[in-house]
N, C-alpha and C. Protein backbone atom coordinates (compact mmCIF):
# COMPACT_ATOMS: atom_id res chain seq x y z
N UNK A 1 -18.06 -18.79 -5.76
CA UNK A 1 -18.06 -20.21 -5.45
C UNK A 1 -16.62 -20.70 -5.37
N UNK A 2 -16.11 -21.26 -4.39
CA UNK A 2 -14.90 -21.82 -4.38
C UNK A 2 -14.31 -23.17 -4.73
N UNK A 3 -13.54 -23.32 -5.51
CA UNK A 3 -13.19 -24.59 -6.67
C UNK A 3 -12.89 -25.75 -5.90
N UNK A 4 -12.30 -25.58 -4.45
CA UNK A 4 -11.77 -26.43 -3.49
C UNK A 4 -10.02 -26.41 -3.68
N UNK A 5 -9.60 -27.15 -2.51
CA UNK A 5 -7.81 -26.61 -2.89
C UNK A 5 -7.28 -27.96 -3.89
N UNK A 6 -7.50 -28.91 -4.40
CA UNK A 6 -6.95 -29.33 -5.42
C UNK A 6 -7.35 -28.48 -6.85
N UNK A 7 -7.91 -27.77 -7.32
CA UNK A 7 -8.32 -27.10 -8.12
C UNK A 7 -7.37 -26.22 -7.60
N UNK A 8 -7.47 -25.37 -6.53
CA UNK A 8 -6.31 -24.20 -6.64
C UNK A 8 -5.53 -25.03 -6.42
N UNK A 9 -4.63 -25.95 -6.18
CA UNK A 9 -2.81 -26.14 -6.10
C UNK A 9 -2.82 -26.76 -7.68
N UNK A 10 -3.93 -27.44 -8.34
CA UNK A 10 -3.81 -27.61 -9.74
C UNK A 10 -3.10 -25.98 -10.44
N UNK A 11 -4.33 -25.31 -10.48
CA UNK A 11 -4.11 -24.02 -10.96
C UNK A 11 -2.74 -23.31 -11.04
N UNK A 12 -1.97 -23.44 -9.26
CA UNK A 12 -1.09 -22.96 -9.07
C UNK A 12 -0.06 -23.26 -9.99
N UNK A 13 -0.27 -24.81 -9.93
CA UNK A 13 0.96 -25.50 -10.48
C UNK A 13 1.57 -25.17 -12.10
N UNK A 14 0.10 -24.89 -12.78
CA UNK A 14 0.08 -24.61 -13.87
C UNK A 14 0.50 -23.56 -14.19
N UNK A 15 -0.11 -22.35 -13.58
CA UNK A 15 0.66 -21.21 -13.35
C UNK A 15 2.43 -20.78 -13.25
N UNK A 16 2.57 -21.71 -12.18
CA UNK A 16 4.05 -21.80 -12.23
C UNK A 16 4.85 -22.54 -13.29
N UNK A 17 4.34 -23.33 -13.92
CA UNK A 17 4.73 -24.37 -14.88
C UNK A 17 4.74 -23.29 -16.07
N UNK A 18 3.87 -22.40 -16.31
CA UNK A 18 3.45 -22.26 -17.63
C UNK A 18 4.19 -20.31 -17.40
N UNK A 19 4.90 -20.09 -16.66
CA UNK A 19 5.85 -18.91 -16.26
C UNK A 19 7.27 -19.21 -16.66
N UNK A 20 7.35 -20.41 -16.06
CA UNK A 20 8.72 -20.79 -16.08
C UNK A 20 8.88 -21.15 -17.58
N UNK A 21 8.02 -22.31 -18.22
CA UNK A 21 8.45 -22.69 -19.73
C UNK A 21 8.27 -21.41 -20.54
N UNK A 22 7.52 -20.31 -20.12
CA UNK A 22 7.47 -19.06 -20.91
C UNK A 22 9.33 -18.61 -20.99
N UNK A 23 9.71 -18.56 -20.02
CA UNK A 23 11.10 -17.98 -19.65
C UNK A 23 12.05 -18.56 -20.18
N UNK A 24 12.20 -20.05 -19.82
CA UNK A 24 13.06 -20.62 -20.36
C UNK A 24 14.28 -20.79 -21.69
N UNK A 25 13.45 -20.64 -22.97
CA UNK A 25 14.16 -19.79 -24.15
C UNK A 25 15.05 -18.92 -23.57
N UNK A 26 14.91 -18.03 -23.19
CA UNK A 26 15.66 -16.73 -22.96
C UNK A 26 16.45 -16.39 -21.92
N UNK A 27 16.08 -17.17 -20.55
CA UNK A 27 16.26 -16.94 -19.66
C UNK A 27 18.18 -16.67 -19.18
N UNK A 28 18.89 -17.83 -20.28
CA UNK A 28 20.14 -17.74 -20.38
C UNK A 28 21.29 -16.78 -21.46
N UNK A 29 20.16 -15.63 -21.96
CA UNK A 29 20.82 -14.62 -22.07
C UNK A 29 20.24 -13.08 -22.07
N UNK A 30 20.81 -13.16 -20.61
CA UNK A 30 21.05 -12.56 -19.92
C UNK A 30 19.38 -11.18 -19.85
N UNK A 31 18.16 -11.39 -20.25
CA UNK A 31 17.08 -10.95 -20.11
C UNK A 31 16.30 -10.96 -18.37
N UNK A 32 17.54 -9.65 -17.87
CA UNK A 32 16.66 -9.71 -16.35
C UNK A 32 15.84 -8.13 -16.08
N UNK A 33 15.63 -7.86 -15.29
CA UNK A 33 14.95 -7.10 -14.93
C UNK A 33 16.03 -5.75 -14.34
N UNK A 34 17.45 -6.34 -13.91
CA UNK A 34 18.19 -5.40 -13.27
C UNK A 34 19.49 -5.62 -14.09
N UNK A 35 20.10 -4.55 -14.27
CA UNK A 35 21.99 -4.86 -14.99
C UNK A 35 22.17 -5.64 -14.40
N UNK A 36 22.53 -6.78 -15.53
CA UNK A 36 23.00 -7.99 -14.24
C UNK A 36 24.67 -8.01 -14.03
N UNK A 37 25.35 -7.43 -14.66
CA UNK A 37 26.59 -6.81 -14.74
C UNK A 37 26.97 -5.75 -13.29
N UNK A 38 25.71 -4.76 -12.91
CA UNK A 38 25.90 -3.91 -11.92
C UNK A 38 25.53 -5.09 -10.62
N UNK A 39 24.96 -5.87 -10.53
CA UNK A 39 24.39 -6.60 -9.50
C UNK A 39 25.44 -7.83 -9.23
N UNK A 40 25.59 -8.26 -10.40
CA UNK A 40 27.09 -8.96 -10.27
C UNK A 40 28.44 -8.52 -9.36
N UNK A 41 28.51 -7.38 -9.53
CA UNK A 41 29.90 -6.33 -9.54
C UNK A 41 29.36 -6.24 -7.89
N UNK A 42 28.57 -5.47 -7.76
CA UNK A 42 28.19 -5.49 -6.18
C UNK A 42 27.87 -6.51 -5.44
N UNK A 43 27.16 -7.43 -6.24
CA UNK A 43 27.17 -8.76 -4.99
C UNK A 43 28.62 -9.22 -4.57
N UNK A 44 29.43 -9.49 -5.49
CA UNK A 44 31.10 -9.96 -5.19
C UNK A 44 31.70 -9.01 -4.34
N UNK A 45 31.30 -7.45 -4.40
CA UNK A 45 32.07 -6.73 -3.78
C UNK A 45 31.52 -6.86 -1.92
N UNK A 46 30.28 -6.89 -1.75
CA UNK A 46 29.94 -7.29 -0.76
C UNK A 46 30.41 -8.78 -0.21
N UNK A 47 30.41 -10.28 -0.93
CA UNK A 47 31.19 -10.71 -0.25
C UNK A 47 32.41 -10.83 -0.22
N UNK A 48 33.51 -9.78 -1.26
CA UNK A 48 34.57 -9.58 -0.68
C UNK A 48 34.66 -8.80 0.80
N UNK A 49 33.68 -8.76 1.47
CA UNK A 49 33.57 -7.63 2.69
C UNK A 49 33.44 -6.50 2.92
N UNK A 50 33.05 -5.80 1.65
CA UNK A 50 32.58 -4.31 1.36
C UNK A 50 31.08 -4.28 1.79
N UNK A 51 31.01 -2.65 2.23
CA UNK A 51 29.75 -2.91 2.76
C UNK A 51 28.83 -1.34 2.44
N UNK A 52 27.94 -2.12 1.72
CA UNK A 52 26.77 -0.94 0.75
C UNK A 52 26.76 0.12 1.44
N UNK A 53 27.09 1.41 0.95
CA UNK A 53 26.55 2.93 1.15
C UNK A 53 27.95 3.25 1.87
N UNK A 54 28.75 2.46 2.14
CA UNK A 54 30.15 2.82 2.84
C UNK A 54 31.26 2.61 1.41
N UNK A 55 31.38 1.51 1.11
CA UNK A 55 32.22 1.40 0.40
C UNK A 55 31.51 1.09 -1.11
N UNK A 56 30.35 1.05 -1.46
CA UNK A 56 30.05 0.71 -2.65
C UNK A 56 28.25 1.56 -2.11
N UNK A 57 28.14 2.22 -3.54
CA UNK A 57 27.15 3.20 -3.60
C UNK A 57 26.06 2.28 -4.49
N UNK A 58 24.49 2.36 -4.47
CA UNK A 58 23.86 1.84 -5.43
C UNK A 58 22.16 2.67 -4.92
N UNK A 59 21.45 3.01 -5.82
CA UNK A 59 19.93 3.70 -5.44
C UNK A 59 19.22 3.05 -5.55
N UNK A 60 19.20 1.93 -5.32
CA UNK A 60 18.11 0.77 -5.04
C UNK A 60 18.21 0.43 -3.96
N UNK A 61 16.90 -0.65 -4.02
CA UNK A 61 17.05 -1.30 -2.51
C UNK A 61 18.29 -2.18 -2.24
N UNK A 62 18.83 -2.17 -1.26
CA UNK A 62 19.95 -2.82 -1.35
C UNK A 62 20.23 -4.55 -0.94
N UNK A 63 18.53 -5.22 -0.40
CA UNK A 63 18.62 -6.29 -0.35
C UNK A 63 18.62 -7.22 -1.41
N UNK A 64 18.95 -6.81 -2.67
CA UNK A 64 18.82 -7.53 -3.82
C UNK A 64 20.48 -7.63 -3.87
N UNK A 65 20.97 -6.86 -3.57
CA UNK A 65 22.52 -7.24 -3.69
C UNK A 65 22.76 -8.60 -2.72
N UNK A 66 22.29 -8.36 -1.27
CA UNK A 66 23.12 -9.12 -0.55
C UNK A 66 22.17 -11.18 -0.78
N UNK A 67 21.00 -10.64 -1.08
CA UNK A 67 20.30 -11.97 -1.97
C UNK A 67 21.12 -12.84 -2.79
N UNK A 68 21.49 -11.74 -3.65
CA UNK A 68 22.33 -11.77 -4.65
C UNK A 68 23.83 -12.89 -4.58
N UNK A 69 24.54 -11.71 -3.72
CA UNK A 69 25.69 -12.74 -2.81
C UNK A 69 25.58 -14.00 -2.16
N UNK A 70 24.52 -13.72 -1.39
CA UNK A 70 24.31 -14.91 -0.60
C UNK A 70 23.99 -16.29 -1.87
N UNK A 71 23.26 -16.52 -2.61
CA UNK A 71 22.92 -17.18 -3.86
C UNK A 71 24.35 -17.26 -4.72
N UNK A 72 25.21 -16.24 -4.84
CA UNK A 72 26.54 -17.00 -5.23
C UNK A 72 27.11 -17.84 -4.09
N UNK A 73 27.39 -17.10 -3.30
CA UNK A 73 27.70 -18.09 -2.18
C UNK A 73 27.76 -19.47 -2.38
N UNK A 74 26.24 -19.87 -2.46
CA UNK A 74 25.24 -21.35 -2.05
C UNK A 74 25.90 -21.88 -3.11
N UNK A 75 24.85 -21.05 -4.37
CA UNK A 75 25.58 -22.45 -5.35
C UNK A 75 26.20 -21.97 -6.54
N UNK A 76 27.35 -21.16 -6.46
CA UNK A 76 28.47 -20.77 -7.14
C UNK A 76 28.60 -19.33 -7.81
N UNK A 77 29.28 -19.19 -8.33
CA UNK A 77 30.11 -17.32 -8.22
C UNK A 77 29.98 -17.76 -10.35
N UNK A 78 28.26 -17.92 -10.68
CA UNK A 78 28.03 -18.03 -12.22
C UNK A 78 27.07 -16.91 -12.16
N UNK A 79 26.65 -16.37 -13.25
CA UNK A 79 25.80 -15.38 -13.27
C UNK A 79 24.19 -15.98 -13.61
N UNK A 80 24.83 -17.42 -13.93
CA UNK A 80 23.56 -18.37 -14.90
C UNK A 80 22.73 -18.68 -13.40
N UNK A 81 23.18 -18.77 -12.21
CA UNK A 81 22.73 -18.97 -10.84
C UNK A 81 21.83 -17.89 -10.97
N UNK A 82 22.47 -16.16 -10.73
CA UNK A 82 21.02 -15.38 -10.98
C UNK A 82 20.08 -15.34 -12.22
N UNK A 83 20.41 -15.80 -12.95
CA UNK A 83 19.48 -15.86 -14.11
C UNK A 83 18.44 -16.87 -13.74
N UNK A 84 18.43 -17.99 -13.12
CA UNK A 84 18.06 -18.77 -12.67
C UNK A 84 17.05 -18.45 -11.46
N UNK A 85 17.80 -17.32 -10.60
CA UNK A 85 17.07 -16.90 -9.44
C UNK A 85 15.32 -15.99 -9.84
N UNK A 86 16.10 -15.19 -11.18
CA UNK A 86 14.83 -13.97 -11.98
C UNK A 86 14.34 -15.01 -12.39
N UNK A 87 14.14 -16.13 -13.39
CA UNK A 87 13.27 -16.84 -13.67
C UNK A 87 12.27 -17.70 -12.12
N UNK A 88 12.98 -17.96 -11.52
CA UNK A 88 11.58 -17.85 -9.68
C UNK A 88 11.52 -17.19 -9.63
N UNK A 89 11.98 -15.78 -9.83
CA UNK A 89 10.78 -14.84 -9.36
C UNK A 89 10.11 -14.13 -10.05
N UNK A 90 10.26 -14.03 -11.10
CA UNK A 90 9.52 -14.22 -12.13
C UNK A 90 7.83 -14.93 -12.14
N UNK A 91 8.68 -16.11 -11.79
CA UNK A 91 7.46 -17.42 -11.88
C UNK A 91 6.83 -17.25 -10.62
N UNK A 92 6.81 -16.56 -9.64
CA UNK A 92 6.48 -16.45 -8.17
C UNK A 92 5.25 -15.19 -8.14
N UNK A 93 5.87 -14.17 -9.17
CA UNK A 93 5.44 -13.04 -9.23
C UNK A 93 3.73 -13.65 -10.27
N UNK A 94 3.98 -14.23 -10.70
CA UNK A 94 2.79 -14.63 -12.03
C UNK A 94 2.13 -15.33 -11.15
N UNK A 95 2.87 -15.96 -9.81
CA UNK A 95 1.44 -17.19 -9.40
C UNK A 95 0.59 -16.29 -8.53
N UNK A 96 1.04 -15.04 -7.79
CA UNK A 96 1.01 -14.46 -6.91
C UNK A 96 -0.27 -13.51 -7.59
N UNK A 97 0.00 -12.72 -8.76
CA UNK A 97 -0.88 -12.12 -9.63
C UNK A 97 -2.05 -13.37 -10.17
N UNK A 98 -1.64 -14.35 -10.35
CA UNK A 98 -3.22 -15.29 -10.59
C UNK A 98 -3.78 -15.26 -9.32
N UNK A 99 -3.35 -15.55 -8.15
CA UNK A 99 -3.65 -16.24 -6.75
C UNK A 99 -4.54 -14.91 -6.69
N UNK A 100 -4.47 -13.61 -6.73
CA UNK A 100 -4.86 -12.13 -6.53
C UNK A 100 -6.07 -12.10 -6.86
């Protein structure tokens, strides 16, 4: 039986609400999912103009670096910006697994 979509964007909301205040405590030291030290180091080196698998080596996917950069870029060269970024996706990943 389907709840109707104010019931799901309720749901959603909650979902996302209740991801994010989970995170929050912690979120500003430094509890991510990837070295944020190695992701740091390579995002800067990429937008100093280095360019992955030529001048800087890494065995991951490598669009998390240039994410990465691009997001210092926007809104500043802090690490608290990606900490900020893992807590959305984080919270993206949880609405995505309820929505499932």
């Amino acid at each position: 039986m389907s709840r109707g979509p104010v019931w799901s964007a309720a749901g959603s909301a909650l979902v996302l609400a209740l991801a994010v205040a989970a995170q929050l405590p912690a979120h500003d030291r430094s509890l991510v999912s990837l070295d944020e030290g190695q992701l740091a180091a390579i995002a800067d080196r990429i937008a100093r103009g280095q360019v992955l698998y030529r001048d800087v080596y890494t065995g991951i996917f490598p669009g998390v670096y240039h994410v990465a950069a691009w997001l210092m870029a926007v809104f500043g060269d802090d690490l608290l910006v990606l900490r900020r970024a893992q807590v959305a996706v984080n919270a993206l990943t949880a609405l995505c697994l309820w929505r499932a």
